[in-house]
PDB file of N, CA and C in Angstrom:
ATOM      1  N   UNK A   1      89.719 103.913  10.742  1.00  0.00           N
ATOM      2  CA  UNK A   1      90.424 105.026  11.324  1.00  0.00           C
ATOM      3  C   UNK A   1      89.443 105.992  11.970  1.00  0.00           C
ATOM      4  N   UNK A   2      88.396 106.031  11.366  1.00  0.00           N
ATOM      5  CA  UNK A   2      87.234 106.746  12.047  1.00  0.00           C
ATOM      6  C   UNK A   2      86.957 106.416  13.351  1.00  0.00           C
ATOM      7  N   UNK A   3      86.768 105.151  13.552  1.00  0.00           N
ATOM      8  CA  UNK A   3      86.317 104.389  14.791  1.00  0.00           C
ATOM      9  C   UNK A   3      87.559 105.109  15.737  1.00  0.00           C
ATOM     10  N   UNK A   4      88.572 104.659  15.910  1.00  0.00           N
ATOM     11  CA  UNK A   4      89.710 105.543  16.654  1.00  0.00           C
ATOM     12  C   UNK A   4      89.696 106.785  17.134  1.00  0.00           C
ATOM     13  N   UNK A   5      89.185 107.559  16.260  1.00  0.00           N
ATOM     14  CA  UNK A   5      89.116 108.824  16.201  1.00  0.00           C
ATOM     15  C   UNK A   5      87.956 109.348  17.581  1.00  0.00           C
ATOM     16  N   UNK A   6      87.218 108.838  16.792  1.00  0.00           N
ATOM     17  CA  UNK A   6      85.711 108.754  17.819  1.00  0.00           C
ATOM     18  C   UNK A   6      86.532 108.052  19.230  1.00  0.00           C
ATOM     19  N   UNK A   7      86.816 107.130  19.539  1.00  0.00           N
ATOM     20  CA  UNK A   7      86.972 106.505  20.716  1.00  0.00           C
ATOM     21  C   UNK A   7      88.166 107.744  21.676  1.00  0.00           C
ATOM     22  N   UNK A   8      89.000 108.254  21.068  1.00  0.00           N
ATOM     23  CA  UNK A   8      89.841 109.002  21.523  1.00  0.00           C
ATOM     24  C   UNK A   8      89.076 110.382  21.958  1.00  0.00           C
ATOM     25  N   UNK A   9      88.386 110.390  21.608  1.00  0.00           N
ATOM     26  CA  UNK A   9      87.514 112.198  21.898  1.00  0.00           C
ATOM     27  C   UNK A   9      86.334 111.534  22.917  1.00  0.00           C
ATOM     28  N   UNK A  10      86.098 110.138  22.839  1.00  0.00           N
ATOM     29  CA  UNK A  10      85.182 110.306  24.580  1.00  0.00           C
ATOM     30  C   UNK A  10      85.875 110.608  25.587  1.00  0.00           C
ATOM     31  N   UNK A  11      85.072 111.154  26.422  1.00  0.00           N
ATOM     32  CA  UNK A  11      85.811 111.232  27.757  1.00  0.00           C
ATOM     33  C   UNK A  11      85.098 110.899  29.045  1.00  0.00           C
ATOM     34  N   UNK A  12      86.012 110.466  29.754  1.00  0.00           N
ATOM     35  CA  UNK A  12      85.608 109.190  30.827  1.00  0.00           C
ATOM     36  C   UNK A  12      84.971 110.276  31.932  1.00  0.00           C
ATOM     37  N   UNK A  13      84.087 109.330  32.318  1.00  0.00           N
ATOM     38  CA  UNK A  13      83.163 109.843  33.106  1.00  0.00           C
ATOM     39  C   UNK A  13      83.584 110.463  34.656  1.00  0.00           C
ATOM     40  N   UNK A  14      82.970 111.737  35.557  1.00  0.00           N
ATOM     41  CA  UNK A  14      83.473 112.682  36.217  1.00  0.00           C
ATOM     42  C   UNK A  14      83.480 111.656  37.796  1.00  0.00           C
ATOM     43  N   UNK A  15      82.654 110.628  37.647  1.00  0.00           N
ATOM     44  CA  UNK A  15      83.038 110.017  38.501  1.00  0.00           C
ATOM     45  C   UNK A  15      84.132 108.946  38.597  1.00  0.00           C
ATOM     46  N   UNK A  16      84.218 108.529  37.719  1.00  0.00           N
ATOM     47  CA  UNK A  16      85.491 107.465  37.106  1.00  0.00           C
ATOM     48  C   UNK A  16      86.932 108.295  37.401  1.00  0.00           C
ATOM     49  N   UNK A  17      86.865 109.733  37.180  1.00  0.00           N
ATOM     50  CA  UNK A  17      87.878 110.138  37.200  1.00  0.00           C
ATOM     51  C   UNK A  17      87.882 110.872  38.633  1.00  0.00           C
ATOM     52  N   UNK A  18      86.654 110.739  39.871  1.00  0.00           N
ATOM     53  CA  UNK A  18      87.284 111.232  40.870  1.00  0.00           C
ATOM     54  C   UNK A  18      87.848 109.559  41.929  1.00  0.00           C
ATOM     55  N   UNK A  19      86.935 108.514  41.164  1.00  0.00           N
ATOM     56  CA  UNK A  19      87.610 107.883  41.648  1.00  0.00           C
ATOM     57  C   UNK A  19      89.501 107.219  41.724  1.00  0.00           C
ATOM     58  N   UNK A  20      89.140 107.301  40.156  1.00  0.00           N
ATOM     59  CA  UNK A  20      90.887 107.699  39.732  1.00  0.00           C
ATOM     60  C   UNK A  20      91.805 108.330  41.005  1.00  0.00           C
ATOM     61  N   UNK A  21      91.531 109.395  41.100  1.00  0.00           N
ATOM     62  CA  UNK A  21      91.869 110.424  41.643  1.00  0.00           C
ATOM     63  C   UNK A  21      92.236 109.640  43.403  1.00  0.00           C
ATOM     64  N   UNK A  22      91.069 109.416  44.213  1.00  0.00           N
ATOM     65  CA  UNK A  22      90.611 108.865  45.180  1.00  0.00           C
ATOM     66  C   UNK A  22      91.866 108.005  45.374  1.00  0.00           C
ATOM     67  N   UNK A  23      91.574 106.926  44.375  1.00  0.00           N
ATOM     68  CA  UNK A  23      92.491 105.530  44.132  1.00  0.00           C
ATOM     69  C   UNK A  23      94.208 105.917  44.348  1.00  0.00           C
ATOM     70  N   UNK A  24      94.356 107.174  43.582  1.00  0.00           N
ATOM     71  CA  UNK A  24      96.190 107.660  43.825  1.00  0.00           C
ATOM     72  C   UNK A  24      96.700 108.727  45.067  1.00  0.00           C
ATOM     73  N   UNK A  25      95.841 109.100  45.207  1.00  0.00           N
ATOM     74  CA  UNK A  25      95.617 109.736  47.044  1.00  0.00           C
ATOM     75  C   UNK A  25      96.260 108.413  47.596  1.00  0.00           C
ATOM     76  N   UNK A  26      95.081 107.531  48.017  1.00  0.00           N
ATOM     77  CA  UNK A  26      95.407 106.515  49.166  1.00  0.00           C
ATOM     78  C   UNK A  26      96.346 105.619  48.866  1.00  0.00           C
ATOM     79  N   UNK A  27      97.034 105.673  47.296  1.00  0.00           N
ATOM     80  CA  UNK A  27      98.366 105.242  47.323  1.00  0.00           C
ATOM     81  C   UNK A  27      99.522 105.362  47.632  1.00  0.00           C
ATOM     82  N   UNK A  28      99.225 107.299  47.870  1.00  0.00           N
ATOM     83  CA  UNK A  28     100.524 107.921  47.960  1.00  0.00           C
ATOM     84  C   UNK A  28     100.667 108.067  49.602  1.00  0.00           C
ATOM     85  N   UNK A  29      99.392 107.556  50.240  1.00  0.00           N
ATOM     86  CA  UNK A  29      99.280 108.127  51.929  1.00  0.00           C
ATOM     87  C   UNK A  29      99.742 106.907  52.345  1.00  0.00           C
ATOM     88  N   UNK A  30      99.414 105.664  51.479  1.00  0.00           N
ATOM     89  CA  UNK A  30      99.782 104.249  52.002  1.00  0.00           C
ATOM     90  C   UNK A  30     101.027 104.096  51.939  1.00  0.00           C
ATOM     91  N   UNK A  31     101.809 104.887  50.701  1.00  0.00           N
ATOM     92  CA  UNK A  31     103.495 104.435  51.290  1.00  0.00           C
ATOM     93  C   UNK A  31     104.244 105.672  51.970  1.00  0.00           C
ATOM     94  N   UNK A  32     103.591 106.880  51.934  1.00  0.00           N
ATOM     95  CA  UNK A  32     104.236 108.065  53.082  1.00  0.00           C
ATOM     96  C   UNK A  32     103.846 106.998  54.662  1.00  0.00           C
ATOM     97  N   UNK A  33     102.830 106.412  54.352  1.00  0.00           N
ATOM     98  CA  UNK A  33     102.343 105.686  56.253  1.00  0.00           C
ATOM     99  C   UNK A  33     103.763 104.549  56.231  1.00  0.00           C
ATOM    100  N   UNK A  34     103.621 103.483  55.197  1.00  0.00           N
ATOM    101  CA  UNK A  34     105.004 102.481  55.265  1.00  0.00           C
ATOM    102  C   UNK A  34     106.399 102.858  55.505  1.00  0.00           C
ATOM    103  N   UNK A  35     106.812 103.744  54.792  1.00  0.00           N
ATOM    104  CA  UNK A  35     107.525 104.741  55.210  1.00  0.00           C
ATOM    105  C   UNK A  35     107.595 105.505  56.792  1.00  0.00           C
ATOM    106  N   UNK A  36     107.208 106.182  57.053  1.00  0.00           N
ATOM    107  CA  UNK A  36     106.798 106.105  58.690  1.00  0.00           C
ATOM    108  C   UNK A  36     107.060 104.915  59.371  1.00  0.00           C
ATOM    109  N   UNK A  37     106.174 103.942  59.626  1.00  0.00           N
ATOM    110  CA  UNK A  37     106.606 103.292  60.434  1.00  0.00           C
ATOM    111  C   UNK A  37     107.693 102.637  59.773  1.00  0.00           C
ATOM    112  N   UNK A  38     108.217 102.195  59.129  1.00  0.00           N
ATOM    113  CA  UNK A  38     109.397 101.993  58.820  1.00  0.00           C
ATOM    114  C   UNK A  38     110.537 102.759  60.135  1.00  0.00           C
ATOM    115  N   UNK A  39     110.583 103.715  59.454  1.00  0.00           N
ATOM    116  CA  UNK A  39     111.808 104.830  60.083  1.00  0.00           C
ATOM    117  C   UNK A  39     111.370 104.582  61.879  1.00  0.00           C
ATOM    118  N   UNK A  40     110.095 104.860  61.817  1.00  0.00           N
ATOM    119  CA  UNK A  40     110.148 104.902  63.475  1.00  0.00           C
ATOM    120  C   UNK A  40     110.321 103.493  64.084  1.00  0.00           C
ATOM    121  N   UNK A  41     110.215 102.292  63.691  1.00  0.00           N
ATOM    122  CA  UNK A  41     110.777 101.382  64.262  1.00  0.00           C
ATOM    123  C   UNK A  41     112.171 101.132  63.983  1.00  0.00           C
ATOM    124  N   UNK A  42     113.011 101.334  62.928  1.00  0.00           N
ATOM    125  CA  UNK A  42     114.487 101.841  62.758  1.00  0.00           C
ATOM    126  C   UNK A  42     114.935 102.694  63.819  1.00  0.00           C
ATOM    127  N   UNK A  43     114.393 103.356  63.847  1.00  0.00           N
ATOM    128  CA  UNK A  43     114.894 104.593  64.791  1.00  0.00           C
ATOM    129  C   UNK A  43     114.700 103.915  66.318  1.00  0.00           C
ATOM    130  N   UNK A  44     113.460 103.191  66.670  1.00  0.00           N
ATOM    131  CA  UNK A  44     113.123 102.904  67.871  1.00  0.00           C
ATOM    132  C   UNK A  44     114.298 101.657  68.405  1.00  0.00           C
ATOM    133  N   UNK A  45     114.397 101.019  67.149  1.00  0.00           N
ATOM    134  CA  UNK A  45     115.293  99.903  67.313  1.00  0.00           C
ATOM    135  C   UNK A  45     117.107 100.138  67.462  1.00  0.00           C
ATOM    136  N   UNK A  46     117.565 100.842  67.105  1.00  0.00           N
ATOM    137  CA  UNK A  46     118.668 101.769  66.959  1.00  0.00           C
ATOM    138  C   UNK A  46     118.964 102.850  68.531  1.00  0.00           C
ATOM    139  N   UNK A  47     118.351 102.753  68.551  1.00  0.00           N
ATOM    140  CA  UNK A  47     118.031 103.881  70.371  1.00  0.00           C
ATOM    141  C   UNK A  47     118.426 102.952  71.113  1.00  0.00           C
ATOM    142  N   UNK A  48     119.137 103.681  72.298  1.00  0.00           N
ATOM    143  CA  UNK A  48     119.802 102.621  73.450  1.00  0.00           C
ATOM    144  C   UNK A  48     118.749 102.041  74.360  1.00  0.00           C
ATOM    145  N   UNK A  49     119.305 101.247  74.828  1.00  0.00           N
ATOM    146  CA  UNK A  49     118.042 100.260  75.853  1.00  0.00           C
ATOM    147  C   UNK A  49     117.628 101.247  77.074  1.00  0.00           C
ATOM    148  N   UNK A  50     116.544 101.177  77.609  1.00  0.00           N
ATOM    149  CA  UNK A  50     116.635 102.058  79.120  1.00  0.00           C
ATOM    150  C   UNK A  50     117.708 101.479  79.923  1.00  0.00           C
ATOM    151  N   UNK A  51     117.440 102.524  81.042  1.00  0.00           N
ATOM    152  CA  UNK A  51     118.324 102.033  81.699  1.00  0.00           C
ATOM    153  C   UNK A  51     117.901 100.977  83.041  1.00  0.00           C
ATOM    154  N   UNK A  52     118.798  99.866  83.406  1.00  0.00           N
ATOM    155  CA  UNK A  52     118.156  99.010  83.996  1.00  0.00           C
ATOM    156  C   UNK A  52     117.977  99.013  85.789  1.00  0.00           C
ATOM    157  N   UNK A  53     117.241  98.275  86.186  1.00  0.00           N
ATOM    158  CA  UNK A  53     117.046  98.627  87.904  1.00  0.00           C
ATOM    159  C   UNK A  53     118.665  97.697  88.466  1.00  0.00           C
ATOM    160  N   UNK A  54     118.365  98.578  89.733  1.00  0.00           N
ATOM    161  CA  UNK A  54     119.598  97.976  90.624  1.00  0.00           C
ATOM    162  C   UNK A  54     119.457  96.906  90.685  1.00  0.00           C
ATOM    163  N   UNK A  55     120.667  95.703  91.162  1.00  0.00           N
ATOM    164  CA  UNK A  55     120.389  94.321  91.706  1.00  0.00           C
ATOM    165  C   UNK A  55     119.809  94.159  93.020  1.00  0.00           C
ATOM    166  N   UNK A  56     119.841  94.991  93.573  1.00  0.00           N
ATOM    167  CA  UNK A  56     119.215  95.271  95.027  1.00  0.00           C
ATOM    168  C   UNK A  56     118.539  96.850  95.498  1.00  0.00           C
ATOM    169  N   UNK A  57     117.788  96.477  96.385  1.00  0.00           N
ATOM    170  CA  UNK A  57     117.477  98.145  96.903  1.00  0.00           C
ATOM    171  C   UNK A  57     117.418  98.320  98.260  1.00  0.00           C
ATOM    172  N   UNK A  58     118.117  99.694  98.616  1.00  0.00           N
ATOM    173  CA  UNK A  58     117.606  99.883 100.220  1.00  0.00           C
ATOM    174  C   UNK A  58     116.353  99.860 100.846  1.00  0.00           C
ATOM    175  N   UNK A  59     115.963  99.239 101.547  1.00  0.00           N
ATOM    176  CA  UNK A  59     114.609  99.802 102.071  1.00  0.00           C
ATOM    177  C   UNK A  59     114.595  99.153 103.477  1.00  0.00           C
ATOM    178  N   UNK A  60     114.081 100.074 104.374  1.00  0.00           N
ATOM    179  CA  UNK A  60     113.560  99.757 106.086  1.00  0.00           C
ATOM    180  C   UNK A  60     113.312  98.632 106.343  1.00  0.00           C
ATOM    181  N   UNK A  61     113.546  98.002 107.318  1.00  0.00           N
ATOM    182  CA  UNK A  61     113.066  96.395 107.569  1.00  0.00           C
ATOM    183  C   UNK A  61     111.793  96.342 108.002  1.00  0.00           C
ATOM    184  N   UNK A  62     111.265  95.403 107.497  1.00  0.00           N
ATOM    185  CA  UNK A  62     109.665  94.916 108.172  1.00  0.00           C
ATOM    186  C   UNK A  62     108.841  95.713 107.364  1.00  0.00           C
ATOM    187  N   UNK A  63     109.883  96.180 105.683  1.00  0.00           N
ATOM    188  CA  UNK A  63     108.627  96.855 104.510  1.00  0.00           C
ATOM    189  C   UNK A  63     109.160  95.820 103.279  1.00  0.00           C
ATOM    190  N   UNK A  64     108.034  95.764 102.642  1.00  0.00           N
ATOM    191  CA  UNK A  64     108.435  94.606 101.591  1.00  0.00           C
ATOM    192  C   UNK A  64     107.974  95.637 100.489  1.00  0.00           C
ATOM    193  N   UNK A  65     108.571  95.607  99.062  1.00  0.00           N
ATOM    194  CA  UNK A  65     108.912  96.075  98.248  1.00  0.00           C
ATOM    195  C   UNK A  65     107.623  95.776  97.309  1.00  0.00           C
ATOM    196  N   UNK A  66     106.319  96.857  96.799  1.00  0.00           N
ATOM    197  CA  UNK A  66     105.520  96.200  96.298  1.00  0.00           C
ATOM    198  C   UNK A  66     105.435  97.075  94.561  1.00  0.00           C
ATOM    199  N   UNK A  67     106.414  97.815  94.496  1.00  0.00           N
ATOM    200  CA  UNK A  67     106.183  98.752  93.233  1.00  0.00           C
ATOM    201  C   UNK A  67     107.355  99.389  93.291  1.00  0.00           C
ATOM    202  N   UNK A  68     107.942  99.243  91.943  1.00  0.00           N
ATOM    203  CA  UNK A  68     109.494 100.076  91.784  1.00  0.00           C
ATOM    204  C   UNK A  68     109.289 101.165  90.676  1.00  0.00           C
ATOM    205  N   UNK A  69     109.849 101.975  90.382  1.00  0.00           N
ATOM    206  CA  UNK A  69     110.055 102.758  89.565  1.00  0.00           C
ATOM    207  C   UNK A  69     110.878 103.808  89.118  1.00  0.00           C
ATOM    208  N   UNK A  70     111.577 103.849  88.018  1.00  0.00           N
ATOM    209  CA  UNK A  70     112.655 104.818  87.397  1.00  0.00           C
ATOM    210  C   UNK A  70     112.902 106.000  86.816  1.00  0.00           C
ATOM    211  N   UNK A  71     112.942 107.340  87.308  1.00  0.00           N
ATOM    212  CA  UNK A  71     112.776 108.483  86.646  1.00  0.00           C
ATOM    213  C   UNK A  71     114.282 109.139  86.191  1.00  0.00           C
ATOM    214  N   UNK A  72     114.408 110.371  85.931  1.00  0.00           N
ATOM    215  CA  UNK A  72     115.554 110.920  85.179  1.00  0.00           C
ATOM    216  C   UNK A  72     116.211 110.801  86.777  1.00  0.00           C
ATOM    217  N   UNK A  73     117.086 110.317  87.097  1.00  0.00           N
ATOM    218  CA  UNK A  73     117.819 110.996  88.352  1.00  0.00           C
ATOM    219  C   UNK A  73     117.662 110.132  89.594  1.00  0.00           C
ATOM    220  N   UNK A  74     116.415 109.472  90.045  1.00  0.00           N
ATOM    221  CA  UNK A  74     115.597 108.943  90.932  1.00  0.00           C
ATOM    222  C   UNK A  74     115.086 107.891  90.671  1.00  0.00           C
ATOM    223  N   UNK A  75     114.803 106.693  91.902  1.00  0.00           N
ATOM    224  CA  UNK A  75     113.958 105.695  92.126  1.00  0.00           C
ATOM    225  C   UNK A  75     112.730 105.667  92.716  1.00  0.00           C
ATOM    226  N   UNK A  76     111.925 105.355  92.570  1.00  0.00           N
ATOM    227  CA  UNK A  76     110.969 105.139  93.294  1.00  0.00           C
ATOM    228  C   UNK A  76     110.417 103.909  93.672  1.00  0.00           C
ATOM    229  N   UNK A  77     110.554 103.648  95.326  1.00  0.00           N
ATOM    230  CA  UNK A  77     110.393 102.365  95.571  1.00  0.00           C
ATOM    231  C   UNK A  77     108.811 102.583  96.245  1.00  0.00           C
ATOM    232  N   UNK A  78     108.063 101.977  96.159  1.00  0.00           N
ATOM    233  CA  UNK A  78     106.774 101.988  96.643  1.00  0.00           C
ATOM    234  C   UNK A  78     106.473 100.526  98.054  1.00  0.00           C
ATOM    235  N   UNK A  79     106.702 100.741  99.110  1.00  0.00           N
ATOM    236  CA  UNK A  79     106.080  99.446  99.724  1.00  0.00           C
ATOM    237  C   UNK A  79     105.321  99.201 100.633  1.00  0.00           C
ATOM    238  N   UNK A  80     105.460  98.293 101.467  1.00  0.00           N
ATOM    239  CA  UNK A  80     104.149  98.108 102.390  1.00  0.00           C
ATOM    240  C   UNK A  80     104.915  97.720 103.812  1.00  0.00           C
ATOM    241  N   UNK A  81     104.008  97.867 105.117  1.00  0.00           N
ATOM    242  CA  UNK A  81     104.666  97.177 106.109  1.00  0.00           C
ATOM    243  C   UNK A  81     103.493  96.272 106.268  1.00  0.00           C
ATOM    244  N   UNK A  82     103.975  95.365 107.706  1.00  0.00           N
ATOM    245  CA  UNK A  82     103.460  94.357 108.172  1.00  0.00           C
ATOM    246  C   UNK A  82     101.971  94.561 108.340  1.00  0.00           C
ATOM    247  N   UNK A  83     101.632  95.796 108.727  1.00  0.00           N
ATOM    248  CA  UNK A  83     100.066  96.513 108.894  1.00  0.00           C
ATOM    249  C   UNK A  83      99.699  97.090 107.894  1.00  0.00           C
ATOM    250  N   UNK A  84      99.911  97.215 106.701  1.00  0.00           N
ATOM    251  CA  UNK A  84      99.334  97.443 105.503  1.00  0.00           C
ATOM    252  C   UNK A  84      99.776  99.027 104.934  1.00  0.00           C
ATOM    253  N   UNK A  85     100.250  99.558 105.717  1.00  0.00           N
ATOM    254  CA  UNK A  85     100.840 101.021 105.107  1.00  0.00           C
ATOM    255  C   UNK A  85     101.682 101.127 104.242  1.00  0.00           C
ATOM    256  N   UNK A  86     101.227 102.049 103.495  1.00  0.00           N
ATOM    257  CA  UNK A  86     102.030 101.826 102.020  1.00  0.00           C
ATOM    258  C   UNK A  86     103.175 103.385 102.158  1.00  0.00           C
ATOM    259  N   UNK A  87     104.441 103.368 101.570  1.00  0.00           N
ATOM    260  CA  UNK A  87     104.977 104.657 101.483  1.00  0.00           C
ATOM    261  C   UNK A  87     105.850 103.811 100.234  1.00  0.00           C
ATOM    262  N   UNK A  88     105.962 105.657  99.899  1.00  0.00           N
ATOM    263  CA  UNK A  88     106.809 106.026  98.718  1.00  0.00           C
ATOM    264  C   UNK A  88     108.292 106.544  99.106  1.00  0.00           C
ATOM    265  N   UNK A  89     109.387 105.119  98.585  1.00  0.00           N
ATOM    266  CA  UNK A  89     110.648 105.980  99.227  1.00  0.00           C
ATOM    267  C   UNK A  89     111.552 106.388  97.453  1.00  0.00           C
ATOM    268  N   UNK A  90     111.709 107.830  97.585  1.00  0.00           N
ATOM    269  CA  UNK A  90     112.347 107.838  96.897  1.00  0.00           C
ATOM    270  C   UNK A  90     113.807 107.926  96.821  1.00  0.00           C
ATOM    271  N   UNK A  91     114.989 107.187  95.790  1.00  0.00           N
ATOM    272  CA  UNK A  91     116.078 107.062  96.188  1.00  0.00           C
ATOM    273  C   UNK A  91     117.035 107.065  95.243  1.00  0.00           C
ATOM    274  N   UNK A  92     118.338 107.465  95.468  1.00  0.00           N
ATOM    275  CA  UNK A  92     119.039 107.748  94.111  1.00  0.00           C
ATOM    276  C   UNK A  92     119.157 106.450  93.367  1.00  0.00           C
ATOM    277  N   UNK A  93     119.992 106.432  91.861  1.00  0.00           N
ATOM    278  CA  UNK A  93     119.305 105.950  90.784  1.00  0.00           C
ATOM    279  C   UNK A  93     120.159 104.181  91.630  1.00  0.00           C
ATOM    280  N   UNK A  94     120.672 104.403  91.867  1.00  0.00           N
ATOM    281  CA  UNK A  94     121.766 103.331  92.419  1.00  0.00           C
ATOM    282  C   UNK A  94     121.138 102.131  94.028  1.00  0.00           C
ATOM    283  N   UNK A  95     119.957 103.360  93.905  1.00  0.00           N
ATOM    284  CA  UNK A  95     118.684 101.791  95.220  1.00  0.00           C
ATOM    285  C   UNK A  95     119.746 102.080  96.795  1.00  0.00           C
ATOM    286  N   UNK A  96     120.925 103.114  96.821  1.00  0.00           N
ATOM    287  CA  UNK A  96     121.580 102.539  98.047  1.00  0.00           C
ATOM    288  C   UNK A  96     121.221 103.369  99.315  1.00  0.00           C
ATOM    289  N   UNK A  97     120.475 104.123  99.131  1.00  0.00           N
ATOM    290  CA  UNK A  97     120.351 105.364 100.159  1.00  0.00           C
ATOM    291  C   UNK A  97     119.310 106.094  99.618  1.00  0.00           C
ATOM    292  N   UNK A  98     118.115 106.633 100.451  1.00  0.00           N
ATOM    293  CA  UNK A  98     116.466 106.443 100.649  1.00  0.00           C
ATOM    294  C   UNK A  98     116.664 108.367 100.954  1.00  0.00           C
ATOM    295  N   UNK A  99     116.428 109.335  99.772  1.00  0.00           N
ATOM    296  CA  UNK A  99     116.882 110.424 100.198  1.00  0.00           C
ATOM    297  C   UNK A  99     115.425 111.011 100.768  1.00  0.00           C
ATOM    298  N   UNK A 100     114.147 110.485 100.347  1.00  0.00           N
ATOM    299  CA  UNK A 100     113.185 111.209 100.421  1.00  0.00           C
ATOM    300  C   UNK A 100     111.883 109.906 101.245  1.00  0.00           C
ATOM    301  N   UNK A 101     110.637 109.913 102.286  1.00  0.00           N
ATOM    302  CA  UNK A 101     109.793 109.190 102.443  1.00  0.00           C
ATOM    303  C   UNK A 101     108.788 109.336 102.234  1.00  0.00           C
ATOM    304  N   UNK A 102     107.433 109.372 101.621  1.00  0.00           N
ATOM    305  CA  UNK A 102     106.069 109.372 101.557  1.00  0.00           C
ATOM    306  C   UNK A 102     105.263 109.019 102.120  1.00  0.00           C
ATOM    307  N   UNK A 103     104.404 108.911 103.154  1.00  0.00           N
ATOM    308  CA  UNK A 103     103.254 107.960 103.591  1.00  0.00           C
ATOM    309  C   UNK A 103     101.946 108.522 102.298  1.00  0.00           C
ATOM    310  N   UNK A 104     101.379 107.286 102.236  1.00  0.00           N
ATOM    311  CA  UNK A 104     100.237 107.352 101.365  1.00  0.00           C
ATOM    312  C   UNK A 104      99.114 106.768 101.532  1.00  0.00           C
ATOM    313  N   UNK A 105      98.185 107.814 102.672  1.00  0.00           N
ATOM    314  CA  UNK A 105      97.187 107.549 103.327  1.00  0.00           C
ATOM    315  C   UNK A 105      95.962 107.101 102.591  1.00  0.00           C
ATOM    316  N   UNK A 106      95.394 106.299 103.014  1.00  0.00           N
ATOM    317  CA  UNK A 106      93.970 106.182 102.565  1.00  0.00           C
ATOM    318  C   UNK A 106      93.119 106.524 102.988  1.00  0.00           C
ATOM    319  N   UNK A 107      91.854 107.165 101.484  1.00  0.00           N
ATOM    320  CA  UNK A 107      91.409 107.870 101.411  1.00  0.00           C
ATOM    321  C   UNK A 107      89.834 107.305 102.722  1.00  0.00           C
ATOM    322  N   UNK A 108      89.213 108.358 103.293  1.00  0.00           N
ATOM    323  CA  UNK A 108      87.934 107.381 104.266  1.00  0.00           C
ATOM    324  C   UNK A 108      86.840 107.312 103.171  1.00  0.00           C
TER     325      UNK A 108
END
């Protein structure tokens, strides 16, 4: 019973116990992180799809279509003509009518 006694009154060493310590930190950060991404791919997955491009788009003849793009409201069609000039047409979300034009000069 002595022996017991004695073994119960050591006490574990200051590094043992910051590793302790250390060890239940990065347990509790490892499932607040699982958690996280959890929810945010739930959440990401649950969210409606974007929204998708027209089946067609307006654009000028003798420009070929080299970059599209979709903002809140607006399209942005990016293309080229036969001589290499590039413009930016922007156009409502629907590709049918070209409300705005860009030329996008290069730089000398």
């Amino acid at each position: 019973m002595a022996d017991s006694d004695k073994e119960a009154t050591v006490k574990e060493p200051a590094s043992l116990r910051a590793l302790r310590r250390l060890v239940t930190v990065l347990m509790v950060v490892m499932i607040f992180g699982v958690l996280t991404v959890t929810g945010l791919m739930a959440y990401r997955l649950t969210a409606p799809p974007p929204p998708l491009f027209p089946e067609s788009v307006a654009v000028p003849a003798g420009e070929r279509v080299i970059g599209l793009s979709r903002g809140t409201g607006f399209l942005a069609i990016v293309t080229e003509d036969g001589a290499g000039q590039a413009r930016v047409h922007i156009a409502r979300p629907e590709g049918t009518e070209i409300l705005q034009t860009l030329v996008i000069e290069a730089s000398p």
